[in-house]
PDB file of N, CA and C in Angstrom:
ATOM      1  N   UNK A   1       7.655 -14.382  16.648  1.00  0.00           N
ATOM      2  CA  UNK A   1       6.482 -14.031  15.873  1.00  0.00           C
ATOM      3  C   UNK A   1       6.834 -12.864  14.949  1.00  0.00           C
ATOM      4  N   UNK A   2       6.067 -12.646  13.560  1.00  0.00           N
ATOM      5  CA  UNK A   2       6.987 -11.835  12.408  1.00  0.00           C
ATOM      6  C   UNK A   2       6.006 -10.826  13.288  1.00  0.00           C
ATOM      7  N   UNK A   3       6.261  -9.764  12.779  1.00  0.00           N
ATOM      8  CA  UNK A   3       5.308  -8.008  12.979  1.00  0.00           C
ATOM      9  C   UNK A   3       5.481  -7.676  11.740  1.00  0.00           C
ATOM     10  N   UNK A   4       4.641  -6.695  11.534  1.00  0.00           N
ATOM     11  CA  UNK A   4       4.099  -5.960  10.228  1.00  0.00           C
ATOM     12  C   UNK A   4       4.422  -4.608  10.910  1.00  0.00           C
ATOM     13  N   UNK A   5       4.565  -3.756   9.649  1.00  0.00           N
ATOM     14  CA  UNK A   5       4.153  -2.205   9.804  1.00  0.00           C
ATOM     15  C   UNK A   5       3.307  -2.305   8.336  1.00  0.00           C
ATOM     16  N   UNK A   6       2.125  -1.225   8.432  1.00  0.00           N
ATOM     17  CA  UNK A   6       1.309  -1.339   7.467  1.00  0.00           C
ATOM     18  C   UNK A   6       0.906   0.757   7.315  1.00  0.00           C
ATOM     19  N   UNK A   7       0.848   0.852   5.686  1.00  0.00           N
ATOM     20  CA  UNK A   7       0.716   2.417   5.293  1.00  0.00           C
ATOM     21  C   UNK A   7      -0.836   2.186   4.666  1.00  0.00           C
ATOM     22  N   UNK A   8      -1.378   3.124   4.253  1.00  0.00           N
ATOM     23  CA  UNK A   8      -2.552   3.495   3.066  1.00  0.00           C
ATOM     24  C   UNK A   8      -1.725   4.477   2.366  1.00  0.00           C
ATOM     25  N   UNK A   9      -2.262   4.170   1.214  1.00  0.00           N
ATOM     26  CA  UNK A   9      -2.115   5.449   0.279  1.00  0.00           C
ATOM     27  C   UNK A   9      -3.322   6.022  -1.093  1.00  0.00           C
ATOM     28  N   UNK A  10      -3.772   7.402  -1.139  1.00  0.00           N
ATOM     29  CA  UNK A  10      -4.463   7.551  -2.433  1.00  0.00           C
ATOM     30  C   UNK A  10      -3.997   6.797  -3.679  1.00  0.00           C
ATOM     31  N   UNK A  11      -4.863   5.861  -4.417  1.00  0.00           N
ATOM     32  CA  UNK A  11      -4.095   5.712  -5.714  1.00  0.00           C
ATOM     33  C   UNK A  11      -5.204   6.496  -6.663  1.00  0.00           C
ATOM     34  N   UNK A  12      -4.407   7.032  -7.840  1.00  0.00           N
ATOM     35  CA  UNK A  12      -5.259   7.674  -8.837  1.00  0.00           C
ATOM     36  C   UNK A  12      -4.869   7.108 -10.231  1.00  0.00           C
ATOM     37  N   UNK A  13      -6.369   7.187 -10.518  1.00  0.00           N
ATOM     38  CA  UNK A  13      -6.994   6.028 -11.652  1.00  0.00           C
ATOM     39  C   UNK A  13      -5.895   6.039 -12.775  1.00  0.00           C
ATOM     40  N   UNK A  14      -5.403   7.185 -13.000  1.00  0.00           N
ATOM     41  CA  UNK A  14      -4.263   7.804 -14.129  1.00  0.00           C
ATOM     42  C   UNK A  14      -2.926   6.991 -14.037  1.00  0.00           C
ATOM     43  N   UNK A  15      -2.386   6.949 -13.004  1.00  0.00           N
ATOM     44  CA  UNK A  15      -1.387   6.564 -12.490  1.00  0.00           C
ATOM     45  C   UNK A  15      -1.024   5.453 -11.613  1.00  0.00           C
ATOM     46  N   UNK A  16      -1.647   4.657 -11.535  1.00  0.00           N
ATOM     47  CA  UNK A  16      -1.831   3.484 -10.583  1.00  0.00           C
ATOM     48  C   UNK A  16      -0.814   2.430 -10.949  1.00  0.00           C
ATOM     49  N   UNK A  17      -0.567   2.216 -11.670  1.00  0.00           N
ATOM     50  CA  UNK A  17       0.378   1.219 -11.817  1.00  0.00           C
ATOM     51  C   UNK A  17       1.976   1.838 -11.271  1.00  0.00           C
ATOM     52  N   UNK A  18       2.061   3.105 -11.745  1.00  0.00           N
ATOM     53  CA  UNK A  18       3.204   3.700 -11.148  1.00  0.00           C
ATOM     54  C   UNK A  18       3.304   3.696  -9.667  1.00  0.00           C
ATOM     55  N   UNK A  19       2.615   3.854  -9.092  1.00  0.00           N
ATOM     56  CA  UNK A  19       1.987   4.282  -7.484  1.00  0.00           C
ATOM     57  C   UNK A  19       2.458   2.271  -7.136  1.00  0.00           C
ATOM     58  N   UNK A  20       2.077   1.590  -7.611  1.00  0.00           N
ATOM     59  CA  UNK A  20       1.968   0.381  -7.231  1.00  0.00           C
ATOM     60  C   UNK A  20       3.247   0.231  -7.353  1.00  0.00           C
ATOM     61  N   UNK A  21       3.970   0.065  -8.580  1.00  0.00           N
ATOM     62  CA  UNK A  21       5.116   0.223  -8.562  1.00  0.00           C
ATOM     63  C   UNK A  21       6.435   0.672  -7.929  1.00  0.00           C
ATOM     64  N   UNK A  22       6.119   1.741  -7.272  1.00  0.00           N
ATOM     65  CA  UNK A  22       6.739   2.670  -6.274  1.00  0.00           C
ATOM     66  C   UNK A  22       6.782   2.287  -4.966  1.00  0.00           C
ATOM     67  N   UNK A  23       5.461   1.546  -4.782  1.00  0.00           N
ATOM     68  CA  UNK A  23       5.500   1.172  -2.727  1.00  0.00           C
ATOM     69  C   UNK A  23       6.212  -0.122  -3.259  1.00  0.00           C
ATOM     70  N   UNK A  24       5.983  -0.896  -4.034  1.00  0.00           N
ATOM     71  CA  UNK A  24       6.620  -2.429  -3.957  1.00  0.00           C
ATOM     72  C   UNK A  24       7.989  -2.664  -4.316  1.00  0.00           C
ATOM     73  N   UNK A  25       8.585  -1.604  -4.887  1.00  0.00           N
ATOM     74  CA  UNK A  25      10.083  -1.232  -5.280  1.00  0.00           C
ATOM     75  C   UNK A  25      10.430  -1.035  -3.416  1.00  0.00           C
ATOM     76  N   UNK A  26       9.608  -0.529  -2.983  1.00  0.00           N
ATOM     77  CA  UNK A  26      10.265  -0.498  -1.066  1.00  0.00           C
ATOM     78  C   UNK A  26       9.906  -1.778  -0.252  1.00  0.00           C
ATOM     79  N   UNK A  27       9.543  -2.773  -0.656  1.00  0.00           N
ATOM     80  CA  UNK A  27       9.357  -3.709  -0.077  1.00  0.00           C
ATOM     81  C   UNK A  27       7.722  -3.922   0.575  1.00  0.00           C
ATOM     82  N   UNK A  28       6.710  -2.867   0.114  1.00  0.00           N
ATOM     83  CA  UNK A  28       5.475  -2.971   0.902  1.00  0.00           C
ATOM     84  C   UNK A  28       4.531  -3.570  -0.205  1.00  0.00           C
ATOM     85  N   UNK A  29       4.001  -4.473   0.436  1.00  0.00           N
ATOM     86  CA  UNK A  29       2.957  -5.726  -0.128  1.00  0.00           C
ATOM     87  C   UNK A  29       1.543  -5.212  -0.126  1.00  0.00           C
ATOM     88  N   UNK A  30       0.974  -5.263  -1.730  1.00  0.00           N
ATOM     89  CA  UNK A  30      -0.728  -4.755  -1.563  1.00  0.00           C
ATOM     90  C   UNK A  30      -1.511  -5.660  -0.843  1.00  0.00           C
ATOM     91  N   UNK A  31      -2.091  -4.902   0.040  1.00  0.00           N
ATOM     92  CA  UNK A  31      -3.025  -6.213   0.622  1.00  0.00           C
ATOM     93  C   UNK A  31      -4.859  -6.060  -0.187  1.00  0.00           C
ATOM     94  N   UNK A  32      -5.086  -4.638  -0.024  1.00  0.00           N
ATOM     95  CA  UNK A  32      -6.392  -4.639  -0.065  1.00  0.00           C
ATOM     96  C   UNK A  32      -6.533  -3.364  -1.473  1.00  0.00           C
ATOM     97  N   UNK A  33      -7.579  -3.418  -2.104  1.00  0.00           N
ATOM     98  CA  UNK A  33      -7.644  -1.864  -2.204  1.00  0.00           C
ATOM     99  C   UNK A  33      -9.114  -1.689  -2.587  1.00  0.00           C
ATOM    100  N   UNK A  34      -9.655  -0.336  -1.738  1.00  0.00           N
ATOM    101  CA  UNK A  34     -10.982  -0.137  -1.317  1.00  0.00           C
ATOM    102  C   UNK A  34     -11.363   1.352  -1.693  1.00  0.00           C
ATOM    103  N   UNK A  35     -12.398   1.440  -1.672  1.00  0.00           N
ATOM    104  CA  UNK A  35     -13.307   2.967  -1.965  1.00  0.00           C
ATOM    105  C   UNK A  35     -13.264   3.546  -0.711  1.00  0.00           C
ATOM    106  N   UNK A  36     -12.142   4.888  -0.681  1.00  0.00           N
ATOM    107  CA  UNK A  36     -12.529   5.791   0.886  1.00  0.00           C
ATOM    108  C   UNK A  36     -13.422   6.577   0.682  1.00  0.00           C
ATOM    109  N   UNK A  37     -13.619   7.061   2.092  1.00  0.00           N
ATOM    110  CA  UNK A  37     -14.810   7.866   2.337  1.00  0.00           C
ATOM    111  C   UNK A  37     -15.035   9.196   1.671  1.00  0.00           C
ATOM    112  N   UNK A  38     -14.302   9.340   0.738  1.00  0.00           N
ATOM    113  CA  UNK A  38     -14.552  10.500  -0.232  1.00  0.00           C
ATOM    114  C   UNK A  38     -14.807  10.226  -1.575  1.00  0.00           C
ATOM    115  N   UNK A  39     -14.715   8.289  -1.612  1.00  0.00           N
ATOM    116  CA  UNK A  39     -15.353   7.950  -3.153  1.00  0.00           C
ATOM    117  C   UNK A  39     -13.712   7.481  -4.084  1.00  0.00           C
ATOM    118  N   UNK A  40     -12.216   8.246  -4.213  1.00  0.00           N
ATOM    119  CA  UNK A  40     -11.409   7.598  -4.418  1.00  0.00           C
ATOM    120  C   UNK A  40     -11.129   5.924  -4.067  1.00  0.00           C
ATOM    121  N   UNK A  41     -10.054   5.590  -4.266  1.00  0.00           N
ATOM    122  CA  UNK A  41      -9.157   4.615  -4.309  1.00  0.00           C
ATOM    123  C   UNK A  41      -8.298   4.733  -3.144  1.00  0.00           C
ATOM    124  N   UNK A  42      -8.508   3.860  -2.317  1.00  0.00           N
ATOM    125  CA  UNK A  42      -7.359   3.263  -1.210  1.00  0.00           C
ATOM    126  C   UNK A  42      -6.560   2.311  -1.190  1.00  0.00           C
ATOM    127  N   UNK A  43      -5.326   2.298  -1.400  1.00  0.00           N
ATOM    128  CA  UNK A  43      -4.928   0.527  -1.182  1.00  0.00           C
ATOM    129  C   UNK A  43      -4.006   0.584   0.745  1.00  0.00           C
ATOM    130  N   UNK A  44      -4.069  -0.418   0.597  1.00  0.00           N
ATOM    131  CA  UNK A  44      -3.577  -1.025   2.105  1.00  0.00           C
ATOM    132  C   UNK A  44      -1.988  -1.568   1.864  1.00  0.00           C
ATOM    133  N   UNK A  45      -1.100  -1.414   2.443  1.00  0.00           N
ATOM    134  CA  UNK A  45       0.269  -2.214   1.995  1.00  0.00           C
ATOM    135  C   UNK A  45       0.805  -2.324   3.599  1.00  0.00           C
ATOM    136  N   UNK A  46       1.279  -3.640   3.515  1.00  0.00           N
ATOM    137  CA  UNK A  46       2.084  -4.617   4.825  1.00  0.00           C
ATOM    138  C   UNK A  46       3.833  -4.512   3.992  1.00  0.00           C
ATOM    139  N   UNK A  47       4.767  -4.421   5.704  1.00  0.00           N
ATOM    140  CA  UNK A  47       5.792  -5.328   4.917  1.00  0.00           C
ATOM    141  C   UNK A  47       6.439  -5.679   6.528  1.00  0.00           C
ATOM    142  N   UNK A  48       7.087  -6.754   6.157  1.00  0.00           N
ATOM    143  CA  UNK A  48       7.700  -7.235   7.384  1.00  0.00           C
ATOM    144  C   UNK A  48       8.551  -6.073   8.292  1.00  0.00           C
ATOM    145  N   UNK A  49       8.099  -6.149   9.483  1.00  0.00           N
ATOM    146  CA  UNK A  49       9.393  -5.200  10.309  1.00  0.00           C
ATOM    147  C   UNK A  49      10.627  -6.074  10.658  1.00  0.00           C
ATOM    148  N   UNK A  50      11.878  -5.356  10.135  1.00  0.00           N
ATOM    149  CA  UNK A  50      13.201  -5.610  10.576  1.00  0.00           C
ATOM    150  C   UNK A  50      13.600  -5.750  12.026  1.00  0.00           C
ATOM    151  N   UNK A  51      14.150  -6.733  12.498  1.00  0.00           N
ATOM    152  CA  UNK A  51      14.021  -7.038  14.025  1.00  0.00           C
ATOM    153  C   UNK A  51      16.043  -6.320  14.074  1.00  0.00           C
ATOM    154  N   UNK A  52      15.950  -5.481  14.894  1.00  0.00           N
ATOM    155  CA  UNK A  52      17.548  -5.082  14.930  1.00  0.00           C
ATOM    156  C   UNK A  52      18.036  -5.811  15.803  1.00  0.00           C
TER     157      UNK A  52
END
């Protein structure tokens, strides 16, 4: 069965494409992106865990 490890991160409105750019250059997949509880931008990112 695959496993995930999964991060959040702030994205800001200015810079977002860079920010997007940056987690998916590491291999982490956007899943979601939502309004946190302070009114910003959240996105959600998955990426497969490496089985050693």
């Amino acid at each position: 069965m695959r496993r995930w490890e999964y991060i959040t991160a702030p994205l800001f409105v200015h810079n977002t494409a860079a920010i997007l750019n940056n987690w998916g250059s590491e291999g982490w997949e956007l899943v979601q992106v939502i309004t946190g509880p302070e009114g910003g931008l959240v996105a959600y990112f998955k990426r497969p865990v490496e089985e050693a």
